[in-house]
Protein backbone atom coordinates (compact mmCIF):
# COMPACT_ATOMS: atom_id res chain seq x y z
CA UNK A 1 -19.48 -50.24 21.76
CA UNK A 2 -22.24 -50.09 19.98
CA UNK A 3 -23.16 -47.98 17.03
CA UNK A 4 -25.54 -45.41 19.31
CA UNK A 5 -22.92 -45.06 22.45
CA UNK A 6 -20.50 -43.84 19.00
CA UNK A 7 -22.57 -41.49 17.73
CA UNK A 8 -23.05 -39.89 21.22
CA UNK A 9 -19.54 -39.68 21.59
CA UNK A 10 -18.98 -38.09 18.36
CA UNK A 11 -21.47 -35.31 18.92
CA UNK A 12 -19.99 -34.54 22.31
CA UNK A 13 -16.66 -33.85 20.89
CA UNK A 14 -18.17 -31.77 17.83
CA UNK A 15 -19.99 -29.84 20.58
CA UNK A 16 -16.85 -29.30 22.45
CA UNK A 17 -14.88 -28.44 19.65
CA UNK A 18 -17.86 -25.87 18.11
CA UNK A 19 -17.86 -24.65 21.63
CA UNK A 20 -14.58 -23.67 22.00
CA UNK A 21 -13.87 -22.01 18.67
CA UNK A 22 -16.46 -19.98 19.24
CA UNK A 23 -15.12 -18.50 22.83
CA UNK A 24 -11.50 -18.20 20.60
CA UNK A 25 -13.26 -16.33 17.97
CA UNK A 26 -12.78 -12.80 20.53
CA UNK A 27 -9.50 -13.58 20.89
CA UNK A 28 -8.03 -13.60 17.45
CA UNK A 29 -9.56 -10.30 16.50
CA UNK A 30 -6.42 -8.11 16.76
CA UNK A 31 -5.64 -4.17 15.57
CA UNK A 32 -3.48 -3.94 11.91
CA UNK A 33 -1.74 -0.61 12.26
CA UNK A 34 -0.50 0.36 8.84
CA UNK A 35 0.96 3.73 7.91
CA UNK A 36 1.23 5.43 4.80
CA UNK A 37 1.94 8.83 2.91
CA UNK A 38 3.47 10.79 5.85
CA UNK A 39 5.57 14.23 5.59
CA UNK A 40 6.39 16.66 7.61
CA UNK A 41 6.48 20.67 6.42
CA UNK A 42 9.33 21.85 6.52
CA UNK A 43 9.94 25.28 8.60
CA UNK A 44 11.23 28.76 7.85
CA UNK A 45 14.28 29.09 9.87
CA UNK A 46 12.42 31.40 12.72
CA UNK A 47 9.51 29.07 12.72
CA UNK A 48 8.96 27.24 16.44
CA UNK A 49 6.36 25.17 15.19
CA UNK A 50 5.47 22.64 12.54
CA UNK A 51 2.94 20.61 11.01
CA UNK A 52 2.86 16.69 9.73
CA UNK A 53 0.93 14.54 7.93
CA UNK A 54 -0.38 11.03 6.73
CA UNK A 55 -2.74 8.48 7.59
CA UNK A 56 -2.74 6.06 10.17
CA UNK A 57 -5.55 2.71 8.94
CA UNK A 58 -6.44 0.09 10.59
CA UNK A 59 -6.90 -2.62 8.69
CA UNK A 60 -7.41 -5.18 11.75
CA UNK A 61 -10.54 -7.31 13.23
CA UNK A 62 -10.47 -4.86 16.39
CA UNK A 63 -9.98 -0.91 17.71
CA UNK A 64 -6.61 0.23 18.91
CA UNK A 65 -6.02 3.38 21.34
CA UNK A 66 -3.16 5.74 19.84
CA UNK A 67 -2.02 6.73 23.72
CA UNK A 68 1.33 8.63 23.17
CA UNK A 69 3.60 10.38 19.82
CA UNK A 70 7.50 11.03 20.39
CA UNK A 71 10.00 12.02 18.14
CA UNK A 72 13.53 12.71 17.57
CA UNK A 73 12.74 16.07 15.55
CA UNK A 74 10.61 17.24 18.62
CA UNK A 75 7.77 17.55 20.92
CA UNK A 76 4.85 16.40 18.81
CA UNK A 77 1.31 16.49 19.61
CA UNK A 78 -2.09 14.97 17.71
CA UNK A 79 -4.52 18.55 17.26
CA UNK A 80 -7.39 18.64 15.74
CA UNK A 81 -8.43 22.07 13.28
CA UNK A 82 -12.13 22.95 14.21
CA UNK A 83 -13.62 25.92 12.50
CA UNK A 84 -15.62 28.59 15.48
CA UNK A 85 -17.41 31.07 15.02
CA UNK A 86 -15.44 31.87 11.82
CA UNK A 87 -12.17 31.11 13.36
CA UNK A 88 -9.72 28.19 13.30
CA UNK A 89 -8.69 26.93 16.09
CA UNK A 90 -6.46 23.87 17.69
CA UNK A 91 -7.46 21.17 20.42
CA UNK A 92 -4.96 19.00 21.76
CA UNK A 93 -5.79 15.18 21.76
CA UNK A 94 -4.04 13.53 23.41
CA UNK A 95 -5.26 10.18 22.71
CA UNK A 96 -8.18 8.66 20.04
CA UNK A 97 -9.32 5.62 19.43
CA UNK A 98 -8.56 3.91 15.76
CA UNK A 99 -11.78 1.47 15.20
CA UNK A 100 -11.34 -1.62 12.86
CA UNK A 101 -10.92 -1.53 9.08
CA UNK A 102 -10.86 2.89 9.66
CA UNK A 103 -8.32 5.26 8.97
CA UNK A 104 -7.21 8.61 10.90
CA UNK A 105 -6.43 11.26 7.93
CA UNK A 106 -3.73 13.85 9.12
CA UNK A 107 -4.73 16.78 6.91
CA UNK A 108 -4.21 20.55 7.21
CA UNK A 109 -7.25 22.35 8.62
CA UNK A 110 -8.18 18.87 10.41
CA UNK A 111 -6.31 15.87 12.38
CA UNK A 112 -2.55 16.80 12.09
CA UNK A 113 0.89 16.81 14.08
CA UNK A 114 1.90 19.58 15.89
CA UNK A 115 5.89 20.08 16.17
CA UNK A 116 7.37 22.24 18.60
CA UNK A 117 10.71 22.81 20.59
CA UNK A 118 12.33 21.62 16.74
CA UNK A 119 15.62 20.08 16.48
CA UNK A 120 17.82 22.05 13.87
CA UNK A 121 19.28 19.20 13.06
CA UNK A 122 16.83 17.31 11.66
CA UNK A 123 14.34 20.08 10.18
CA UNK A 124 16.46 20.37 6.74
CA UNK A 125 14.89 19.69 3.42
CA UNK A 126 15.13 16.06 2.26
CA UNK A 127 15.56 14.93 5.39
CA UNK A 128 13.55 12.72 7.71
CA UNK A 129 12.83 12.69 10.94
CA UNK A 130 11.48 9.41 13.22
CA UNK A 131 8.41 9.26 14.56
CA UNK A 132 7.19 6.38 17.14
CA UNK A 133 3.20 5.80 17.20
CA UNK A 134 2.42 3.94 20.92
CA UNK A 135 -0.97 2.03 21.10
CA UNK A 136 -2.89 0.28 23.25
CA UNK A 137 -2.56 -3.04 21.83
CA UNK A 138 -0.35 -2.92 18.71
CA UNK A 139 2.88 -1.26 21.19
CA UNK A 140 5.17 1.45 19.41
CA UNK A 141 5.63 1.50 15.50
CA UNK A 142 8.56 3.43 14.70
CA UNK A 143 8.36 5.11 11.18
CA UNK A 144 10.40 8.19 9.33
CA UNK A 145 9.20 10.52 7.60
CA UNK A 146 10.52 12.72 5.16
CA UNK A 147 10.58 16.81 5.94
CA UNK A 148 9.74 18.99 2.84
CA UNK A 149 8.82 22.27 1.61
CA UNK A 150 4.85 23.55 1.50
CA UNK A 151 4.63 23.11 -1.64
C-alpha cells in the first residue's frame, strides 16, 4: 500500500469518527436536577392550607419538564402569586419547564407550593415531610423537607 492509498484511509476514518461525535454530541446533553434550601411553613392548627419553599436548578446541558408534585404531608400543587389590579392572586401550574443551567425560586408572593387536605401527623414543628419532584427526563427525586414556623 502505498503512502497515498494510507493517507486516504486515514482521513476516511477521521471523517467517520468527526462525523459521529458530532451526531452524539445531542445525545449527551442531559437535565441536572439539584435541590436546595426547601421548608415548608408550618400551620396554625385550624389552617387547611400551607405554603413551601426552595429552589429547584438545573444545572444540566438540557431543559427538563416538572410534570407532577406528591407528598406524604398532602395534596400539593406548584401556584404562581401574580399581583391584579391591586390584588394577589393564585394560578395553578400544573407543569413548567426548567431550561438548562436555570433555577425555579419558590418564594412567597411568587412560584411556591400549595398544601392542602394536611396530614396532622406530619405538620408538627421540626418535622419533615417528603416531597417527590416527577420530570420529564430526570424521573422522580424524592427529597424532605423540614416544616417550621413563619418566622
Amino acid at each position: 500500500m502505498n503512502n497515498l492509498s494510507m493517507l486516504k484511509i486515514v482521513f476516511i476514518m477521521l471523517s467517520v469518527l468527526m462525523l459521529a461525535s458530532a451526531g452524539n454530541s445531542n445525545a449527551d446533553k442531559q437535565p441536572n436536577i439539584e435541590t436546595e434550601s426547601f421548608w415548608i411553613v408550618l400551620p396554625p392548627e385550624v389552617a387547611r392550607h400551607t405554603a413551601g419553599y426552595g429552589i429547584i436548578k438545573n444545572t444540566g446541558e438540557a431543559s427538563d419538564t416538572l410534570l407532577k408534585i406528591t407528598s406524604n404531608a398532602g395534596a400539593v400543587m406548584l401556584h404562581k402569586t401574580e399581583i391584579q389590579s391591586g390584588k394577589a392572586r393564585m394560578t395553578h401550574i400544573p407543569n413548567i419547564v426548567i431550561e438548562a443551567h436555570s433555577e425555579l425560586v419558590l418564594k412567597p408572593m411568587s412560584f411556591h407550593l400549595m398544601f392542602s387536605d394536611l396530614s396532622p401527623v406530619i405538620f408538627i414543628d421540626g418535622s419533615k415531610a417528603t416531597l417527590f419532584l416527577e420530570f420529564e427526563q430526570s424521573g422522580i427525586i424524592k427529597i424532605n423537607i423540614l416544616i417550621r414556623p413563619n418566622w
